[in-house]
C-alpha atoms as a PDB file:
ATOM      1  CA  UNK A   1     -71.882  52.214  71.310  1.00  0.00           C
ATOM      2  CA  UNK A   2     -71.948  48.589  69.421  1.00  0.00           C
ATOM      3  CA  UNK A   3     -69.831  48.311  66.347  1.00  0.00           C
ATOM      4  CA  UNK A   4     -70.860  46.822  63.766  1.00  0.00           C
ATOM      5  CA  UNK A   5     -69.146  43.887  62.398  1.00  0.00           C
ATOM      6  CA  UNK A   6     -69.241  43.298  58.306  1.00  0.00           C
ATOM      7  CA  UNK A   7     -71.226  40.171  57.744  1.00  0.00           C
ATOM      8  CA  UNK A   8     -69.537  37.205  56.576  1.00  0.00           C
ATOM      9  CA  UNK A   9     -68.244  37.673  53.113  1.00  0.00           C
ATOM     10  CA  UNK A  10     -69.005  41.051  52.636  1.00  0.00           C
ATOM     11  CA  UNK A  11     -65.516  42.439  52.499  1.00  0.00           C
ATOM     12  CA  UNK A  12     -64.492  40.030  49.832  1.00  0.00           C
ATOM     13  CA  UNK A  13     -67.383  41.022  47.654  1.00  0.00           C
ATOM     14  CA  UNK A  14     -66.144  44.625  47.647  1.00  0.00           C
ATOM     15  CA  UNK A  15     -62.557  43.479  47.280  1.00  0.00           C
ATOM     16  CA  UNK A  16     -63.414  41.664  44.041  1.00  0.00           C
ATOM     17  CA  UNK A  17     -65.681  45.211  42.891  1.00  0.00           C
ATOM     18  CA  UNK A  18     -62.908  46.701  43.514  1.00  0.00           C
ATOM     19  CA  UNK A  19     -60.355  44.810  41.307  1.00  0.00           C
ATOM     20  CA  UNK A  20     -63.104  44.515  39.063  1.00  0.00           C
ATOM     21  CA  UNK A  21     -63.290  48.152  38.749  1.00  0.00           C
ATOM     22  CA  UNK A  22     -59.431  48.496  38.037  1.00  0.00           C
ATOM     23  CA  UNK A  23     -59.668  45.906  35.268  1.00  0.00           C
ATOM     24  CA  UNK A  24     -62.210  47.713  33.424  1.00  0.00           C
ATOM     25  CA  UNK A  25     -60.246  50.925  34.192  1.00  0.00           C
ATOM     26  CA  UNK A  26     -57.356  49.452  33.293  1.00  0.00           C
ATOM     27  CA  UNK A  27     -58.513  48.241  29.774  1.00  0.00           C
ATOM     28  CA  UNK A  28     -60.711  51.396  28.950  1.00  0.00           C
ATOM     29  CA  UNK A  29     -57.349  53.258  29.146  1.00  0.00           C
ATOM     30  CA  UNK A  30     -55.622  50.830  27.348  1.00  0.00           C
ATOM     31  CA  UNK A  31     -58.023  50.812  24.520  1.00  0.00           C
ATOM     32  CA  UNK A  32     -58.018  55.077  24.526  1.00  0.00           C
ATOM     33  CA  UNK A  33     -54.029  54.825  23.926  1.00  0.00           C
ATOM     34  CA  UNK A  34     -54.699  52.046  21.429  1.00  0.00           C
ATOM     35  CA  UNK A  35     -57.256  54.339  19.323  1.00  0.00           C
ATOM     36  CA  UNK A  36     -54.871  57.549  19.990  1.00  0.00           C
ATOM     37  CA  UNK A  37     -52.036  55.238  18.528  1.00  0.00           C
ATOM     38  CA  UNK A  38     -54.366  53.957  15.428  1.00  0.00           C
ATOM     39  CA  UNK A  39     -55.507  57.790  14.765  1.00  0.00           C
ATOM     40  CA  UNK A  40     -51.914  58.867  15.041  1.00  0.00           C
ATOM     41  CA  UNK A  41     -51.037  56.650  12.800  1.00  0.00           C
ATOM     42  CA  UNK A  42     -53.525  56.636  10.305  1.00  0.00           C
ATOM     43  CA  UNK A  43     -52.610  60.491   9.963  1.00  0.00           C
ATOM     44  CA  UNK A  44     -49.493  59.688   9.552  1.00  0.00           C
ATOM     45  CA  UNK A  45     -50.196  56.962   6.789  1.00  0.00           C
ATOM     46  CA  UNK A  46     -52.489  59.455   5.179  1.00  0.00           C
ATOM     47  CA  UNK A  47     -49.897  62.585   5.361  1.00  0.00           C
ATOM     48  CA  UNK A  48     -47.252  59.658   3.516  1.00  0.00           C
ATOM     49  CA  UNK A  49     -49.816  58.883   0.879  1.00  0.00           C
ATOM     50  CA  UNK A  50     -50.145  62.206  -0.102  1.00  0.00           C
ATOM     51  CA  UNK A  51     -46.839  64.031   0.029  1.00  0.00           C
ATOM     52  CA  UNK A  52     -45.196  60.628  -1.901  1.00  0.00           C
ATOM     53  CA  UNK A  53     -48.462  61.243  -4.513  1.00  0.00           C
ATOM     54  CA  UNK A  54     -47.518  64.835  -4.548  1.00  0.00           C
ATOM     55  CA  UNK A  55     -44.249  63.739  -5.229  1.00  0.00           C
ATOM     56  CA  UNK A  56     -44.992  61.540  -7.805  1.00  0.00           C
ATOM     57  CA  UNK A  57     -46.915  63.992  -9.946  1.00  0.00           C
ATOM     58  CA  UNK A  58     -44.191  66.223  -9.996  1.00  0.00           C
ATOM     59  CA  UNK A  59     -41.915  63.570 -10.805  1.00  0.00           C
ATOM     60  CA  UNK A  60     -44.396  63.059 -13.812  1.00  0.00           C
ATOM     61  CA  UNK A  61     -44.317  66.720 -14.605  1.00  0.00           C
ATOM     62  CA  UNK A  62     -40.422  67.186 -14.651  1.00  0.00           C
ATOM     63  CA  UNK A  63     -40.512  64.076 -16.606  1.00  0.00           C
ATOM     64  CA  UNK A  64     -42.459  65.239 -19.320  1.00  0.00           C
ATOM     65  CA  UNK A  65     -40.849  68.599 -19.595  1.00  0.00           C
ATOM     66  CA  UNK A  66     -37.225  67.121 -19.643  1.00  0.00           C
ATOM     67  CA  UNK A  67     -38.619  65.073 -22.370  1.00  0.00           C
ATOM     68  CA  UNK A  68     -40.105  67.978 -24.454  1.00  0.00           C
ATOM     69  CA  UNK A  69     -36.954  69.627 -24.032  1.00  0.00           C
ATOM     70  CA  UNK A  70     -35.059  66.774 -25.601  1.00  0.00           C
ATOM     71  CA  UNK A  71     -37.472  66.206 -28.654  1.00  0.00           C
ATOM     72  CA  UNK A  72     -36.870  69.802 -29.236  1.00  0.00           C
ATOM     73  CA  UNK A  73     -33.455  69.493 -29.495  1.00  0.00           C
ATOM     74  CA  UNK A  74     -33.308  66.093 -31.106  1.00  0.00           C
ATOM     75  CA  UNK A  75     -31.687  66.019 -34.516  1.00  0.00           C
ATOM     76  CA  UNK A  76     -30.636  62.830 -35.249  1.00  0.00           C
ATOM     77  CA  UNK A  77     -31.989  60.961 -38.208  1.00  0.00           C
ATOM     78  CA  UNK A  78     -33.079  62.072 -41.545  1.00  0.00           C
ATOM     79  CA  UNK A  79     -35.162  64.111 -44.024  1.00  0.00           C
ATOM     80  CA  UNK A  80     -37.418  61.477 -45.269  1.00  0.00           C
ATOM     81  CA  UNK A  81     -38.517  57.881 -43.898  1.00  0.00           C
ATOM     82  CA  UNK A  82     -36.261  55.931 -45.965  1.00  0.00           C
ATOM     83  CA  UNK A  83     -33.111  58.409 -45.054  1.00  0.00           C
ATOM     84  CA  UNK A  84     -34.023  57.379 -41.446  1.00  0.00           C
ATOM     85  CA  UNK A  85     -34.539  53.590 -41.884  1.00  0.00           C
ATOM     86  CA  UNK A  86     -31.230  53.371 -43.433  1.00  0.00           C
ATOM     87  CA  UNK A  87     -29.337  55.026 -40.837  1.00  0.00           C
ATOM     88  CA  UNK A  88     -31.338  52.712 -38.327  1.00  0.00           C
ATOM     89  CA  UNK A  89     -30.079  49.799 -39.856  1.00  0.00           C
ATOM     90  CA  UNK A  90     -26.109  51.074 -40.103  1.00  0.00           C
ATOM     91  CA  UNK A  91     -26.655  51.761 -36.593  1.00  0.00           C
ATOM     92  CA  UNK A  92     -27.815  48.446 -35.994  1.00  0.00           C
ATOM     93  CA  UNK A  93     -24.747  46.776 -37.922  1.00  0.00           C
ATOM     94  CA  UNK A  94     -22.297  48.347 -34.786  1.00  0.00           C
ATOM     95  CA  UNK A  95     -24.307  46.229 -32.728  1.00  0.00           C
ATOM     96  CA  UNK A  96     -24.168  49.185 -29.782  1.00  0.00           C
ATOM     97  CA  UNK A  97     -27.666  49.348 -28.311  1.00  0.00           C
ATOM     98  CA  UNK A  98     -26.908  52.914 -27.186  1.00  0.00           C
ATOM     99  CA  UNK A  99     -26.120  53.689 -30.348  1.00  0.00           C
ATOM    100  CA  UNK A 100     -29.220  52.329 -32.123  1.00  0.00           C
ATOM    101  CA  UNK A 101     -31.921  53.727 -30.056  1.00  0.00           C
ATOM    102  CA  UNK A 102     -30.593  57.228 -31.501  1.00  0.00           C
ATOM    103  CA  UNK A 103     -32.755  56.777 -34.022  1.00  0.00           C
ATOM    104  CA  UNK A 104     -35.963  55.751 -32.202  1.00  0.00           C
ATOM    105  CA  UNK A 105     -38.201  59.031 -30.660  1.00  0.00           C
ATOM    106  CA  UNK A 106     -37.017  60.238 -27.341  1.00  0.00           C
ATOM    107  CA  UNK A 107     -40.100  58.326 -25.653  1.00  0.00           C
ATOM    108  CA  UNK A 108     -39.317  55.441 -26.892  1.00  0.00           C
ATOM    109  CA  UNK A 109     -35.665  54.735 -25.950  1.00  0.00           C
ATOM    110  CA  UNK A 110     -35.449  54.005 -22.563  1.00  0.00           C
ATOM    111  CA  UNK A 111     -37.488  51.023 -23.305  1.00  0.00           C
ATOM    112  CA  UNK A 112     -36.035  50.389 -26.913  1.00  0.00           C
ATOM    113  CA  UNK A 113     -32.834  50.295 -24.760  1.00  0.00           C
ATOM    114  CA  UNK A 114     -33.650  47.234 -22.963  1.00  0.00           C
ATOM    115  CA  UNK A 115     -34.908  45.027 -25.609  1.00  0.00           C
ATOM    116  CA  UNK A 116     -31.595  45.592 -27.354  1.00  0.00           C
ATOM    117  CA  UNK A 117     -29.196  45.113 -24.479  1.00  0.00           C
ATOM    118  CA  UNK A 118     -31.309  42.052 -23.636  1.00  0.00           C
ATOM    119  CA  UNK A 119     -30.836  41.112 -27.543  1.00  0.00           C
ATOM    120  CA  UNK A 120     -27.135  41.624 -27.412  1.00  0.00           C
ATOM    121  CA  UNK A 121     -26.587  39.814 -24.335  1.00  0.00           C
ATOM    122  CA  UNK A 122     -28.491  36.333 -26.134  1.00  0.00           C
ATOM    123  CA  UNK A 123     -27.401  36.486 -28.993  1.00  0.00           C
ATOM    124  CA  UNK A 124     -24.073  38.533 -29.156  1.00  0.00           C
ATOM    125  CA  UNK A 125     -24.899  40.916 -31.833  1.00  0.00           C
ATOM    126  CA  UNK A 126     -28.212  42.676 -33.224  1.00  0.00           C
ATOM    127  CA  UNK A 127     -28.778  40.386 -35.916  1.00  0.00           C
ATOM    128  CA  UNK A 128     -31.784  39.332 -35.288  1.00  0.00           C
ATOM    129  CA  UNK A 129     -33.346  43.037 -35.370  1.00  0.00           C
ATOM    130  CA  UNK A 130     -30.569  43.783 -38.207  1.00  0.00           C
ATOM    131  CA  UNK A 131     -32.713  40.870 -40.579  1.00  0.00           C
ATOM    132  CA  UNK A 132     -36.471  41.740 -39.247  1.00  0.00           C
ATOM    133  CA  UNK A 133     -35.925  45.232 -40.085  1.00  0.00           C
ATOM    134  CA  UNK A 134     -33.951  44.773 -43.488  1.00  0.00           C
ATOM    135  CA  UNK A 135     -37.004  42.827 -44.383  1.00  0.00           C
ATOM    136  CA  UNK A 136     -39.211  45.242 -43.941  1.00  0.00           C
ATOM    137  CA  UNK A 137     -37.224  48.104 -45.317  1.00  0.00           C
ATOM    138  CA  UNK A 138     -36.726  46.106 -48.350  1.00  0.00           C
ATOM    139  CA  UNK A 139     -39.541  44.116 -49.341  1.00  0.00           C
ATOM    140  CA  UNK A 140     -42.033  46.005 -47.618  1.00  0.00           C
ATOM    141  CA  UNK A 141     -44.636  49.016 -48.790  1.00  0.00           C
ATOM    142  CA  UNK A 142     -44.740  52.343 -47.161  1.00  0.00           C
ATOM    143  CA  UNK A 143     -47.973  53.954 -46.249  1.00  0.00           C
ATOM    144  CA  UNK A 144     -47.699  57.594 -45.224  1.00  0.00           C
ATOM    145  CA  UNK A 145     -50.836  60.087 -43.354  1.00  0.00           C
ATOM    146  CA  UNK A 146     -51.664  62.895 -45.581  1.00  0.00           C
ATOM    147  CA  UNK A 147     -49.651  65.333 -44.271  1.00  0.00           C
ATOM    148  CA  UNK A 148     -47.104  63.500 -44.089  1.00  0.00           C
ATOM    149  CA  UNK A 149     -46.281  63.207 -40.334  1.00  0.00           C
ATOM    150  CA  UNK A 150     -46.022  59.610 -39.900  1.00  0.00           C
ATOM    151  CA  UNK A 151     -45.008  56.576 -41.908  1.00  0.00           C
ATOM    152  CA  UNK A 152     -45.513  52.548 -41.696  1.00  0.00           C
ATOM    153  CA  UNK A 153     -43.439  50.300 -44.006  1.00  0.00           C
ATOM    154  CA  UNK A 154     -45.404  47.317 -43.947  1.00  0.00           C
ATOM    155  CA  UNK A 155     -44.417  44.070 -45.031  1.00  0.00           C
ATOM    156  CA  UNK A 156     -46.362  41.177 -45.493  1.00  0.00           C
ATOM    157  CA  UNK A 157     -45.812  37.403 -46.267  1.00  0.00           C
ATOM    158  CA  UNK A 158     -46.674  33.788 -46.478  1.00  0.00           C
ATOM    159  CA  UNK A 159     -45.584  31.751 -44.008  1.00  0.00           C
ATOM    160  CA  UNK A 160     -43.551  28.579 -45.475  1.00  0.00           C
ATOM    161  CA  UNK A 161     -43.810  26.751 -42.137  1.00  0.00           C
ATOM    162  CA  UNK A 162     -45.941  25.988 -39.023  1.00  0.00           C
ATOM    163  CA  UNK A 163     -44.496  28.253 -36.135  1.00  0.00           C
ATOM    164  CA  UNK A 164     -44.908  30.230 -33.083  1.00  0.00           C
ATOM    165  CA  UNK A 165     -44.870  33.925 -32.265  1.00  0.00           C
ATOM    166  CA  UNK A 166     -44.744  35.396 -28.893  1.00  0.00           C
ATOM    167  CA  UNK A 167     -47.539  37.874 -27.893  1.00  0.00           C
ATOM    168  CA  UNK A 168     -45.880  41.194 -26.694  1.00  0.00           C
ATOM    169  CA  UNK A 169     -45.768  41.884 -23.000  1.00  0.00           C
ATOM    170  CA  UNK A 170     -47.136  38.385 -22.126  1.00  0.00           C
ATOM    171  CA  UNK A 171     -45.376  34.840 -21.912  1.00  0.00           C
ATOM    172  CA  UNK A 172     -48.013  33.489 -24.059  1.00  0.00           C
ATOM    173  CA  UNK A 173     -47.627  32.622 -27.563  1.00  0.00           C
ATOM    174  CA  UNK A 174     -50.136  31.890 -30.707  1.00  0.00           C
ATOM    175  CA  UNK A 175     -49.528  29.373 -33.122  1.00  0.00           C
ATOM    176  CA  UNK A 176     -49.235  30.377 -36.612  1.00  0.00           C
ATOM    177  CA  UNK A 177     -49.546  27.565 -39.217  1.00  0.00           C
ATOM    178  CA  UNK A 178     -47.607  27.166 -42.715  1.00  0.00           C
ATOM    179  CA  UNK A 179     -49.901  28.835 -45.735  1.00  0.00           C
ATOM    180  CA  UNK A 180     -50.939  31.793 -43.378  1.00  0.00           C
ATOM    181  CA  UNK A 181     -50.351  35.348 -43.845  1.00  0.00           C
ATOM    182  CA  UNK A 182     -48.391  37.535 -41.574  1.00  0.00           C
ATOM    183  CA  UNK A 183     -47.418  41.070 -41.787  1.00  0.00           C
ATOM    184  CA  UNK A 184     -44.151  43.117 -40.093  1.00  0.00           C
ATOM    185  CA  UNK A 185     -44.654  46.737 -39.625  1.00  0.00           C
ATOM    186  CA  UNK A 186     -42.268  49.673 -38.647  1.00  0.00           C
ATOM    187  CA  UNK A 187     -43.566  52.907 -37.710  1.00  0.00           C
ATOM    188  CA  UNK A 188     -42.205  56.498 -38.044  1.00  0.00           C
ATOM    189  CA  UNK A 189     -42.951  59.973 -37.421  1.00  0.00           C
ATOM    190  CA  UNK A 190     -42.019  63.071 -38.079  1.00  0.00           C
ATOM    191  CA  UNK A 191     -40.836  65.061 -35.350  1.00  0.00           C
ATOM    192  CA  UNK A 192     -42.115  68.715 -35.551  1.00  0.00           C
ATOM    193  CA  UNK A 193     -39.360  70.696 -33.908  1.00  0.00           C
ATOM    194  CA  UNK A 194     -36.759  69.230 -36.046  1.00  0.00           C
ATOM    195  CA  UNK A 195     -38.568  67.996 -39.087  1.00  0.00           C
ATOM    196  CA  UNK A 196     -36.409  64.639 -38.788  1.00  0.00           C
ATOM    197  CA  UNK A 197     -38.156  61.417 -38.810  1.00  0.00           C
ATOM    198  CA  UNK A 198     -38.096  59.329 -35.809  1.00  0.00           C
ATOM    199  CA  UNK A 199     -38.422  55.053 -35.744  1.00  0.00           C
ATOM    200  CA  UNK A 200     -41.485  54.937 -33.394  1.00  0.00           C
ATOM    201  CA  UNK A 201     -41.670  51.057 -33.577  1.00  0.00           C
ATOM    202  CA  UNK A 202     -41.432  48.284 -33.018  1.00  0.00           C
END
């Protein structure tokens, strides 16, 4: 019986399919664990997403209902516009942010808040606002809805010199040039639980 010997480079040939074979193997299973990994994750991603948007819309809800609770119970300011205004600006005289946005409609505070402490830290006092809105309240002309539920005192002037106003909410600013007319406005409303008026803005 004659054995057969393997020709002469055979066995390396099937070595090399061998580790060939393993390679591919060995990166096919890689790339299965990879994809298991980027599915588990993804889910995981996607689960986030939606319990922190869940989350977020109640947020929004208890928001809103802690804030219709408060205008419902908010009593501070007074019987007409003008009553309002002129508490505003006494408030505005203690120079106590906190104590000034009393006087602005429960939506509007937290933000109202801000501006003033930002005022107060500048300048030292609420002077600034104090004079803007004295102007207005003085020399300006109220326009009321028909109902009435909401007011404006608008005042406007000629400006006596070339100046510059910064454009809310941006760092940009327009030029405004001596001889042109500019108007200040202050808005309030009447709040319906209460029947006391409200500053809505500025």
């Amino acid at each position: 019986m004659k054995i057969g010997l393997p020709k002469s480079g055979e066995g390396e040939k099937d070595s090399w399919w061998k580790v060939l074979l393993k390679f591919i193997g060995v990166i096919a299973l890689g790339g299965f664990v990879i994809l298991l990994f980027l599915l588990a994750l993804g889910y995981a991603v996607q689960k986030y997403t939606k319990e922190q948007g869940i989350k977020a819309i109640q947020e929004f809800y208890a928001e809103e209902a802690r804030l219709g609770e408060e205008i419902k119970k908010d009593t501070i300011g007074g019987k007409t516009p003008e009553e309002t205004f002129d508490m505003f600006l006494q408030a505005l005289k203690t120079n106590d942010p906190n104590e000034v946005v009393k006087y602005y409609a429960v939506t509007e505070r937290k933000a109202e808040l801000e501006k003033y402490k930002k005022e107060l830290e500048k300048y030292g006092d609420l002077k600034v606002s104090f004079d803007f809105f004295s102007e207005i309240r003085n020399k300006g002309t109220k326009i009321c809805s028909e109902k009435p539920v909401g007011c404006t005192f608008k005042y406007t002037y000629i400006n006596k010199e070339d100046s510059y106003s910064n454009i809310v909410g941006t760092k940009d600013r327009i030029f405004i040039p001596k001889g042109s007319e500019s108007t200040e406005m202050a808005d309030i409303s009447l709040n319906p639980f209460t029947k006391v008026w409200k500053i809505v803005k500025p």
